[in-house]
C-alpha atoms as a PDB file:
ATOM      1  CA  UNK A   1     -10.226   7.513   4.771  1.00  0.00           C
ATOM      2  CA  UNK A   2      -7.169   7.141   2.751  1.00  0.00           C
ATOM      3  CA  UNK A   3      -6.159   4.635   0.332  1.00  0.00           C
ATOM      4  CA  UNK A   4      -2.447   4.313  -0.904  1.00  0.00           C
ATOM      5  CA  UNK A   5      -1.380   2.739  -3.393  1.00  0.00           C
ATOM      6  CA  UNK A   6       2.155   0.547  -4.426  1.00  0.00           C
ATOM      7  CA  UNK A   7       3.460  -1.671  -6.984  1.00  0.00           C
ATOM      8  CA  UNK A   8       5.642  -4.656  -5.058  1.00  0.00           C
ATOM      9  CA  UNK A   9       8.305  -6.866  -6.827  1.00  0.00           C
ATOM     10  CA  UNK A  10       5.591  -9.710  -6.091  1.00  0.00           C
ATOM     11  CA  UNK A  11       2.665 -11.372  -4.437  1.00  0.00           C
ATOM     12  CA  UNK A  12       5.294 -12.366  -1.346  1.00  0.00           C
ATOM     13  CA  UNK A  13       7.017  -8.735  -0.955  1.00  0.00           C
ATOM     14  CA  UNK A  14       2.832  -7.153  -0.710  1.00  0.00           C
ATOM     15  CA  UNK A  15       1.745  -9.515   1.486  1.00  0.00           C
ATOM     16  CA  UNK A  16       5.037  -8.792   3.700  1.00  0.00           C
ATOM     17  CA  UNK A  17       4.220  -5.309   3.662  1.00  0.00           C
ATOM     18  CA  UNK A  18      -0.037  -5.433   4.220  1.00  0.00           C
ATOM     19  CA  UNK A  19       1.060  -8.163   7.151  1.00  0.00           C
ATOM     20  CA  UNK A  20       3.431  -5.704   8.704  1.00  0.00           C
ATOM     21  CA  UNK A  21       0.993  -2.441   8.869  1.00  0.00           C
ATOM     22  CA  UNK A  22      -1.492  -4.855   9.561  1.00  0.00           C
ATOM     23  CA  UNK A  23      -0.061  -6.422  12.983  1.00  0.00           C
ATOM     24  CA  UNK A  24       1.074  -2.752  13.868  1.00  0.00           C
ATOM     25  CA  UNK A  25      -2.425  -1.529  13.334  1.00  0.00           C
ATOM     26  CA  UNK A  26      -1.569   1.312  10.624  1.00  0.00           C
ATOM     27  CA  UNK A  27      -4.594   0.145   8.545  1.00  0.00           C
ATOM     28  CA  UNK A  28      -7.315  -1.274   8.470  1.00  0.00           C
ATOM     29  CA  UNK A  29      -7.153  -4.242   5.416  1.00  0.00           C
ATOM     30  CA  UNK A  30      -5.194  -4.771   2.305  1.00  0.00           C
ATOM     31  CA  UNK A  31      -5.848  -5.474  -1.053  1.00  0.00           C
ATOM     32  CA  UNK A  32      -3.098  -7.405  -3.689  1.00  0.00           C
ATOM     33  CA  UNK A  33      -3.749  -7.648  -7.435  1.00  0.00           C
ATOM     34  CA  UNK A  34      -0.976  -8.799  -9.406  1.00  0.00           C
ATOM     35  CA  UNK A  35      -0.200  -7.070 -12.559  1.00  0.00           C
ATOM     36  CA  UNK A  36       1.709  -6.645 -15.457  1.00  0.00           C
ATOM     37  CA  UNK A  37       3.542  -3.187 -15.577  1.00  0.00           C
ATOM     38  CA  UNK A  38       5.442  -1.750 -18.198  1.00  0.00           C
ATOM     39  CA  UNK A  39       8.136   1.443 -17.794  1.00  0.00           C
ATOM     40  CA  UNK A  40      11.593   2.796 -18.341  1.00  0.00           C
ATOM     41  CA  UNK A  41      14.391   2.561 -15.969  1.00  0.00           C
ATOM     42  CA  UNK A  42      17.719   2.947 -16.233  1.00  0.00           C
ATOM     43  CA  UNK A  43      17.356   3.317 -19.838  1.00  0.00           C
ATOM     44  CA  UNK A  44      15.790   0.448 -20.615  1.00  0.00           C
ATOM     45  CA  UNK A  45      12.463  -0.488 -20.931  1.00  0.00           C
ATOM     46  CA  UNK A  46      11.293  -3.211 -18.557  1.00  0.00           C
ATOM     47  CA  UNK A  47       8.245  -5.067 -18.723  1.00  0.00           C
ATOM     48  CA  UNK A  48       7.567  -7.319 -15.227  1.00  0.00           C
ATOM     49  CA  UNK A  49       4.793  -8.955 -13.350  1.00  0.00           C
ATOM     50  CA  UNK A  50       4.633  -6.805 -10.462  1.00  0.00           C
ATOM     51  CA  UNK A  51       2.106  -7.095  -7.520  1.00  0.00           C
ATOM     52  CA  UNK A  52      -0.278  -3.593  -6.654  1.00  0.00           C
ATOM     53  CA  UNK A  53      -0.657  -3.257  -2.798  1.00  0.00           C
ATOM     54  CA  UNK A  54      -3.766  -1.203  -1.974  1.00  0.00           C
ATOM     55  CA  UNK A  55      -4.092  -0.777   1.604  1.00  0.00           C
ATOM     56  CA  UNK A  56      -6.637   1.226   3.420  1.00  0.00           C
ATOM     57  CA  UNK A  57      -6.030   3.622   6.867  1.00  0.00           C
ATOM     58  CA  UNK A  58      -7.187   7.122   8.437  1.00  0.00           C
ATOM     59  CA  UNK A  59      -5.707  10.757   8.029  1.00  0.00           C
ATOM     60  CA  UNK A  60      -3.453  10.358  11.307  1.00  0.00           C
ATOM     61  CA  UNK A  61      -1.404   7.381  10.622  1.00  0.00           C
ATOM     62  CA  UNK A  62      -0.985   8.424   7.491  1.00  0.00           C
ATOM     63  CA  UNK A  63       2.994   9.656   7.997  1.00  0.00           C
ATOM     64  CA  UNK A  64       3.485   5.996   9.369  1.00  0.00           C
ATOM     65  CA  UNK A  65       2.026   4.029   7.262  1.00  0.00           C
ATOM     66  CA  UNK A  66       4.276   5.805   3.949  1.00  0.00           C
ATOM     67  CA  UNK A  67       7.253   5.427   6.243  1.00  0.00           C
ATOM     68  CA  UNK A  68       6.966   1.872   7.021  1.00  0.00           C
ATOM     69  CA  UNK A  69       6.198   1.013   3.465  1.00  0.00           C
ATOM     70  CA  UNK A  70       9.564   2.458   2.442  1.00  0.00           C
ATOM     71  CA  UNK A  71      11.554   0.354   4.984  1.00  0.00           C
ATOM     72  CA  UNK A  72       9.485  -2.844   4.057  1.00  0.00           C
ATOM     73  CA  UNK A  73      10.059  -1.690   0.455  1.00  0.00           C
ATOM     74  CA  UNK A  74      12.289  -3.804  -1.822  1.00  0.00           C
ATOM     75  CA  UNK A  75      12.356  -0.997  -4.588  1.00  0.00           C
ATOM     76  CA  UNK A  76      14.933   2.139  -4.259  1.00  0.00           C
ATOM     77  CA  UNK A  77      11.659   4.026  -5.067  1.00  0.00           C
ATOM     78  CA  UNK A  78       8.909   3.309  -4.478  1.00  0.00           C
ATOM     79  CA  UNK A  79       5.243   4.662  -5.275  1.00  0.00           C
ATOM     80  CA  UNK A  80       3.787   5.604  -2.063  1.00  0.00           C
ATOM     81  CA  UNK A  81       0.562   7.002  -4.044  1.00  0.00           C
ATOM     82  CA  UNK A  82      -1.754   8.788  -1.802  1.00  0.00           C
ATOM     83  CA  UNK A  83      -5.701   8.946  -1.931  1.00  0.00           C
ATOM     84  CA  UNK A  84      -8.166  10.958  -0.334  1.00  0.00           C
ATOM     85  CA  UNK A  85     -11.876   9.099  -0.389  1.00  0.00           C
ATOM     86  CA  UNK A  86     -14.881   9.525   0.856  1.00  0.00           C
ATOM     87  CA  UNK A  87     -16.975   6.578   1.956  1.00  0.00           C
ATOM     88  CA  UNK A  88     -20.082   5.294   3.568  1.00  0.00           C
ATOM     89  CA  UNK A  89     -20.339   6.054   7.522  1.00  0.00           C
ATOM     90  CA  UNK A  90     -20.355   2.369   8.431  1.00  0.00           C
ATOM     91  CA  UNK A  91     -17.352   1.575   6.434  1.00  0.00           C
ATOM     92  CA  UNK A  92     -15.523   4.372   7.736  1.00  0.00           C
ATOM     93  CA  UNK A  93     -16.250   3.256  11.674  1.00  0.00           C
ATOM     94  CA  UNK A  94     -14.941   0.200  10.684  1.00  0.00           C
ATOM     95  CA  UNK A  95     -11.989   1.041   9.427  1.00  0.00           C
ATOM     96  CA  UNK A  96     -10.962   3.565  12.540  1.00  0.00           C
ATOM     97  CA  UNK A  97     -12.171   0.820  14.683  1.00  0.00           C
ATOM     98  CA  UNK A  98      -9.343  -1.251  13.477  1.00  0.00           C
ATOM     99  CA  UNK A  99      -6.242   1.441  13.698  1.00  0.00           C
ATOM    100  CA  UNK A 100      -4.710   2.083  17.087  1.00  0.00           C
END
């Protein structure tokens, strides 16, 4: 299974996204926590509520699912961060039960 992992300008823009892979069966559920994130850009240093977008698919929709969360994307760019897991048999039917 593989998880990736994005910060979102917000609660809205995540759900957007999970909703989106969701209905086009890329993956199998979502997960939203909103956050506080702090980092440099252009310059300055920005500190925003942001919302992180876990979401939850197989090793050959993998190339889809980073591609559509880049056009659903508000950010110029994004974190698209990939990872690899292992996880309980059961689980793991589920979640390729779920993906077209």
């Amino acid at each position: 299974m593989i998880i990736y992992y994005t910060t979102c300008k917000n609660k809205i823009e995540a759900k957007k996204i999970a909703k989106a892979l969701l209905k086009d069966k890329l993956i199998a559920c979502a997960n939203i926590f909103e956050v506080n994130s702090l980092y440099e850009w252009d310059g300055k240093m920005q500190d925003h509520n942001e919302a992180i977008l876990w979401v939850k698919t197989i090793d050959r929709r993998t190339e889809e699912v980073k591609d559509a969360i880049r056009k659903l994307h508000s950010y110029d760019i994004p974190a698209i961060v990939e990872i690899k897991t292992r996880v309980n048999a059961e689980y793991l039917a589920w979640v390729e039960s779920q993906i077209k």
